[in-house]
C-alpha atoms as a PDB file:
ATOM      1  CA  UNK A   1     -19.398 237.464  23.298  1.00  0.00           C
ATOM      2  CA  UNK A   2     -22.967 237.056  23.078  1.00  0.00           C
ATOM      3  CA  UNK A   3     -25.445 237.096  26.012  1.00  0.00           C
ATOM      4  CA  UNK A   4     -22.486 236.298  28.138  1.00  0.00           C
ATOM      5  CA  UNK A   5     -21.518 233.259  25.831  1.00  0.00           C
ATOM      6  CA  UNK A   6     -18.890 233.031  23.204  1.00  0.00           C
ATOM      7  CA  UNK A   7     -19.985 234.313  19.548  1.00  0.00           C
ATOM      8  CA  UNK A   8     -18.172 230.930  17.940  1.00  0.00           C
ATOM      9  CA  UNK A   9     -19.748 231.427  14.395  1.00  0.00           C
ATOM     10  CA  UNK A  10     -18.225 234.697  14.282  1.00  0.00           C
ATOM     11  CA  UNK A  11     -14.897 233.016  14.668  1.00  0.00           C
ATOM     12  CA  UNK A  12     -15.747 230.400  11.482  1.00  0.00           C
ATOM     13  CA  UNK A  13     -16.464 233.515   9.161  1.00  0.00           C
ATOM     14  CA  UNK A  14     -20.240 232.662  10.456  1.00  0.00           C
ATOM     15  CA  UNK A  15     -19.853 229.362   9.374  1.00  0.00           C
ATOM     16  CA  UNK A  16     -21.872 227.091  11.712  1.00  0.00           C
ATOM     17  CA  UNK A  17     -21.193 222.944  11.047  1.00  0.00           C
ATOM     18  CA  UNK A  18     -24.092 221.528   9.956  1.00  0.00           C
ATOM     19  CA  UNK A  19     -23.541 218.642  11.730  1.00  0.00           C
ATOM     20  CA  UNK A  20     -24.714 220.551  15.346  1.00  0.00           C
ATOM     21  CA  UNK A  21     -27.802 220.244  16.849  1.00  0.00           C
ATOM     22  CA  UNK A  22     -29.352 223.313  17.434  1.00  0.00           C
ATOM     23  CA  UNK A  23     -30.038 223.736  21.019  1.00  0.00           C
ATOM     24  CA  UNK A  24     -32.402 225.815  23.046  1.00  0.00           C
ATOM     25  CA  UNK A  25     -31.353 227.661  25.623  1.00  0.00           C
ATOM     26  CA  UNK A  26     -30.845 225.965  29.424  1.00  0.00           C
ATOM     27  CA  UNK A  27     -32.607 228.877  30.612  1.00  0.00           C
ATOM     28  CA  UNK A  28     -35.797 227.447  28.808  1.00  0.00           C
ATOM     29  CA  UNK A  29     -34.830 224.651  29.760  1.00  0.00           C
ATOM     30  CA  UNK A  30     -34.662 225.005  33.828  1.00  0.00           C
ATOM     31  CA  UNK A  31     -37.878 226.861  33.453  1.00  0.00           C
ATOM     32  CA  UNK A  32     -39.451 224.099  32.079  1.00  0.00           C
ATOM     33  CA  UNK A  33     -38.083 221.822  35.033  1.00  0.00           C
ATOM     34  CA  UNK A  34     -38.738 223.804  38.041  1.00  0.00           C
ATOM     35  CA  UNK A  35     -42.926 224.491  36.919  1.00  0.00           C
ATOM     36  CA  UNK A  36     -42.983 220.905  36.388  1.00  0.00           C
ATOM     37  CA  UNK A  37     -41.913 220.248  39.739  1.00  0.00           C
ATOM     38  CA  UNK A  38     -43.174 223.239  41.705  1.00  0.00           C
ATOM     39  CA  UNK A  39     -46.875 221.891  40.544  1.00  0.00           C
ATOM     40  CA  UNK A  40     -45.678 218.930  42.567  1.00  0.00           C
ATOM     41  CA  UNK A  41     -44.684 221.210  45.480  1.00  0.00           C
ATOM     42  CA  UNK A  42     -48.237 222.959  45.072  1.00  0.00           C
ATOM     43  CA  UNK A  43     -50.255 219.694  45.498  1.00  0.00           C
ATOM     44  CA  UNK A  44     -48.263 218.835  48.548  1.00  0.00           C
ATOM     45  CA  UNK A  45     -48.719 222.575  49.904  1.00  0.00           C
ATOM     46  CA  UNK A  46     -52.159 222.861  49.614  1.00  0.00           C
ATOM     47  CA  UNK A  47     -54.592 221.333  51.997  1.00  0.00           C
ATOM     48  CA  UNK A  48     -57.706 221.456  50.451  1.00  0.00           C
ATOM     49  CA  UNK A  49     -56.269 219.509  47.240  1.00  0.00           C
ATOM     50  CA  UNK A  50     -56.759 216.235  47.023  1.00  0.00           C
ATOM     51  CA  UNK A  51     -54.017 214.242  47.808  1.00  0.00           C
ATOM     52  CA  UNK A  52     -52.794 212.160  44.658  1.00  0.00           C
ATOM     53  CA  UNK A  53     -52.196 208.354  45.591  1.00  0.00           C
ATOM     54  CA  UNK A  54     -49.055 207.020  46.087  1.00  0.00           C
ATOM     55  CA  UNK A  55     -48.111 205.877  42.578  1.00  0.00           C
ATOM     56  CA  UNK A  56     -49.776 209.299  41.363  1.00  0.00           C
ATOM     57  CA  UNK A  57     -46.915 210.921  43.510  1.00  0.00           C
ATOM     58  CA  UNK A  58     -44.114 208.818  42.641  1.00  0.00           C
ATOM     59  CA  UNK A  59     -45.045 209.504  39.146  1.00  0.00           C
ATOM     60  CA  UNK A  60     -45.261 213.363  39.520  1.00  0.00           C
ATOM     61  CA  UNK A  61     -41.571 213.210  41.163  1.00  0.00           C
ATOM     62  CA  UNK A  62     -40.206 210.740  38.317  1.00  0.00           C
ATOM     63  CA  UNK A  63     -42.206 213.765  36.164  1.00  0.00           C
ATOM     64  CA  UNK A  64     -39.867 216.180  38.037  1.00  0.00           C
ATOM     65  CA  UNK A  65     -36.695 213.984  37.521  1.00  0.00           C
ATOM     66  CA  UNK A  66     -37.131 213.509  33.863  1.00  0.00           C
ATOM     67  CA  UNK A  67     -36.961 217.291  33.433  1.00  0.00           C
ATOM     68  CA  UNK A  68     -34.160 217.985  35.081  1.00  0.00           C
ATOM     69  CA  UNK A  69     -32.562 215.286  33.031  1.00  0.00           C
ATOM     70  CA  UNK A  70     -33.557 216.453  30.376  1.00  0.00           C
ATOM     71  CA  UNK A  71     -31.795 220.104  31.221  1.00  0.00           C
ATOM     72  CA  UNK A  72     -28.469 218.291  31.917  1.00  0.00           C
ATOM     73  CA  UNK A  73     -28.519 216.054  29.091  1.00  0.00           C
ATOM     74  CA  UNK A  74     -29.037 219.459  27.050  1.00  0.00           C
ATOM     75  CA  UNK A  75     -26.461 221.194  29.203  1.00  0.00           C
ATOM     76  CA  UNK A  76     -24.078 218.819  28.347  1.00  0.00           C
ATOM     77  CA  UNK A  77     -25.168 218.786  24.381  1.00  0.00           C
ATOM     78  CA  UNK A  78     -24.708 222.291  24.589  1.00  0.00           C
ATOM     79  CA  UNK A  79     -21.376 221.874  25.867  1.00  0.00           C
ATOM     80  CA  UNK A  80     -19.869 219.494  23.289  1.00  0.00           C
ATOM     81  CA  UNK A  81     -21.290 221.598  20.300  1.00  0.00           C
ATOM     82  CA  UNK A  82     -19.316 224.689  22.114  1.00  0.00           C
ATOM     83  CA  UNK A  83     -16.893 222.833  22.471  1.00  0.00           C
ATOM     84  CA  UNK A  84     -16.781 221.489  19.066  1.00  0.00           C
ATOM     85  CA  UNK A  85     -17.350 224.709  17.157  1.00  0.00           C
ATOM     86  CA  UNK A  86     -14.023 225.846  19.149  1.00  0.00           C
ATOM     87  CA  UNK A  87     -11.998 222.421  17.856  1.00  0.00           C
ATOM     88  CA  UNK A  88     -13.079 224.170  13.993  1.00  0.00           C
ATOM     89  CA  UNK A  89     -12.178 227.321  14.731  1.00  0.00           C
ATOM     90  CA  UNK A  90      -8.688 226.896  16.154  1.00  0.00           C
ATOM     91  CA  UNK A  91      -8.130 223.828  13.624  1.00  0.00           C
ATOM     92  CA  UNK A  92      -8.850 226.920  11.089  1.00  0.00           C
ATOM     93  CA  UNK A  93      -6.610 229.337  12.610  1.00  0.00           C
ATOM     94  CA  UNK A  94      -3.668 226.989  12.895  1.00  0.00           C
ATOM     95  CA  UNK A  95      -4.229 225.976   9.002  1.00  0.00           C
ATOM     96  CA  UNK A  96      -4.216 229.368   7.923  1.00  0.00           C
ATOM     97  CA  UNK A  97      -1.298 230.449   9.943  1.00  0.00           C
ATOM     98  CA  UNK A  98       0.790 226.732  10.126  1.00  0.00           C
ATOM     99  CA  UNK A  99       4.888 226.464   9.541  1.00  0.00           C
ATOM    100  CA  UNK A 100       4.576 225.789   5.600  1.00  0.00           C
ATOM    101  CA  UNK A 101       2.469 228.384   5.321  1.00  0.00           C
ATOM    102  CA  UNK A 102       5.484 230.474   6.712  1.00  0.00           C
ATOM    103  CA  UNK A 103       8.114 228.355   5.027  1.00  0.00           C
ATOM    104  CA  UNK A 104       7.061 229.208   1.303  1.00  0.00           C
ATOM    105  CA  UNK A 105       6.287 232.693   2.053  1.00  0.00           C
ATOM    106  CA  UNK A 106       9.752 232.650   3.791  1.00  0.00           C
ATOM    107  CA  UNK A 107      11.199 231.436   0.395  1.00  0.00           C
ATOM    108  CA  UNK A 108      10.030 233.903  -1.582  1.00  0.00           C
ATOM    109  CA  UNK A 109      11.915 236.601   0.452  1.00  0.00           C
ATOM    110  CA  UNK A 110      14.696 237.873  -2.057  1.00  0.00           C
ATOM    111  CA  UNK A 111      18.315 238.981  -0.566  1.00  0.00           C
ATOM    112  CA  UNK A 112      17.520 237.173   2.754  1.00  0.00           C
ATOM    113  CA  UNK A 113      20.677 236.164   4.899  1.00  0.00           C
ATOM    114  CA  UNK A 114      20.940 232.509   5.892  1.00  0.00           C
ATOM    115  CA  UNK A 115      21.277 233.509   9.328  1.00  0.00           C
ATOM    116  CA  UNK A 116      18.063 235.257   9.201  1.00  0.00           C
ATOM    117  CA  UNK A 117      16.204 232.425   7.332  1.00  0.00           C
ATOM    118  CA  UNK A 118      17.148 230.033  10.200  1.00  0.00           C
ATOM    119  CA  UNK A 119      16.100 232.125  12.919  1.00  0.00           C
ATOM    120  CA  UNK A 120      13.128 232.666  11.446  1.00  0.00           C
ATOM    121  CA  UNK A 121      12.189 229.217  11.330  1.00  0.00           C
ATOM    122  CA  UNK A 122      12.962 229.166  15.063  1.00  0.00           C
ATOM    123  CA  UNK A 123      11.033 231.716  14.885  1.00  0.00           C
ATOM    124  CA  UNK A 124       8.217 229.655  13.469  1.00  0.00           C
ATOM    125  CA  UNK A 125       7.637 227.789  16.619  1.00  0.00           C
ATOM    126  CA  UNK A 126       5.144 230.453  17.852  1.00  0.00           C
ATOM    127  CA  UNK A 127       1.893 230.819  16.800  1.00  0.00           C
ATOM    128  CA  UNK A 128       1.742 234.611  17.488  1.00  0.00           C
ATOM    129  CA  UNK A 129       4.902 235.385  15.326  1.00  0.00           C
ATOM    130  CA  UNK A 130       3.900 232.861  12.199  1.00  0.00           C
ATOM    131  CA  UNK A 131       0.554 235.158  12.484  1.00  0.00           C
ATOM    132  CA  UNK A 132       2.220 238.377  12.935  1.00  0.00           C
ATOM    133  CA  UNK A 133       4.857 237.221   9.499  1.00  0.00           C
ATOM    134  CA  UNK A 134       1.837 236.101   7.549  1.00  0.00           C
ATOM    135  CA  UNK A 135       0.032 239.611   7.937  1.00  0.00           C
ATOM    136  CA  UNK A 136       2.581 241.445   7.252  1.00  0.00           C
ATOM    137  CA  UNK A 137       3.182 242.547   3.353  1.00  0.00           C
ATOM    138  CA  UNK A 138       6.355 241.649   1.493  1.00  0.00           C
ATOM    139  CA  UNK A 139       8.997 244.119   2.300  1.00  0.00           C
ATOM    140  CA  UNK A 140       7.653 244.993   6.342  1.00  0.00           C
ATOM    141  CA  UNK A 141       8.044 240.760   6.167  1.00  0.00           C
ATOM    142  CA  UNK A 142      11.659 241.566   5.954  1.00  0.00           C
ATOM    143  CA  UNK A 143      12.278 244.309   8.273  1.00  0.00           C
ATOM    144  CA  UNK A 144       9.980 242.637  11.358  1.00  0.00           C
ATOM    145  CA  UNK A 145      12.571 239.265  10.388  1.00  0.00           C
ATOM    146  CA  UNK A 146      15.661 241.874  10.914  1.00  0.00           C
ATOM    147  CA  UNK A 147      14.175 243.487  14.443  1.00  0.00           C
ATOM    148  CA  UNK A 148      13.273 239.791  15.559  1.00  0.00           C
ATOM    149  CA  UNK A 149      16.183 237.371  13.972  1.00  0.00           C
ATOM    150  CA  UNK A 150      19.322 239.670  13.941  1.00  0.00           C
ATOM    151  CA  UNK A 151      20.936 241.546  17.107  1.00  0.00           C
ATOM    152  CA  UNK A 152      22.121 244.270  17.123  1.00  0.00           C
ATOM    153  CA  UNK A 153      25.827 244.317  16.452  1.00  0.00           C
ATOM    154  CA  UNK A 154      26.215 247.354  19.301  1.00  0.00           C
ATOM    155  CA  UNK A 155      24.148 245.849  21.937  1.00  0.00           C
ATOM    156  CA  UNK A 156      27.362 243.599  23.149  1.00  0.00           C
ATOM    157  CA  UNK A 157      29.760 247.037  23.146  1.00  0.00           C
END
């Protein structure tokens, strides 16, 4: 996290789609809105201003409108890029971690029971354990299979 939002480029290797807008900050954005329209408030407030005509006033709250359009329209762009740029990342983490991904590396296991194999495929069905398998190195592959696949023979007696 970053400034209370979510650091998504860190979680793309920094990678940020060039296809996003880049997008100021609502903050900037709302601050922009509320002088626009508290110079309409200030008109209204003071007495020795001159009054604006009718359509001058209408315009001044249209004026007042448009910006805070504007800061929901970029709210909501703001929103979709987020929201894109976490589509990416967890497209990228399920592609690095997916079932054939687990599959071959299962297959390269020498000396491993059938019954182990198949659990392990089970196995496969969460996302945690296919990343947990995929970490591991080649013989701690095998033992974490054993602990998770195989019970233990004296646990019934």
């Amino acid at each position: 996290m970053t400034n209370g939002k979510h650091d998504y480029s860190a979680e793309l290797g920094g990678q940020v789609p060039s296809s996003l807008p880049s997008l100021e900050p609502l903050s900037r954005i709302q601050e922009e809105s509320l002088s626009s329209s508290e110079e309409v408030e200030d008109v209204a407030d003071d007495p020795d201003a001159v009054q604006p005509s009718a359509s001058g006033l209408i315009s001044s709250r249209k004026r007042g409108c448009r910006g805070i359009d504007e800061a929901i329209a970029a709210a909501i762009l703001e929103m979709a890029a987020a929201s894109k740029l976490r589509t990416a990342a967890v497209k990228q983490r399920n592609a690095r971690y997916s079932i054939p991904s687990c599959i071959k590396e299962l297959d390269e296991i020498e000396g491993l029971e059938e019954r182990v194999y198949f659990a392990a495929l089970e196995l496969f069905n969460n996302p945690n354990a296919r990343e947990i398998f995929l970490s591991l190195k080649g013989d701690k592959r095998l033992t974490w299979l054993h602990c998770k696949c195989v019970a233990p023979s004296n646990a019934l007696e």
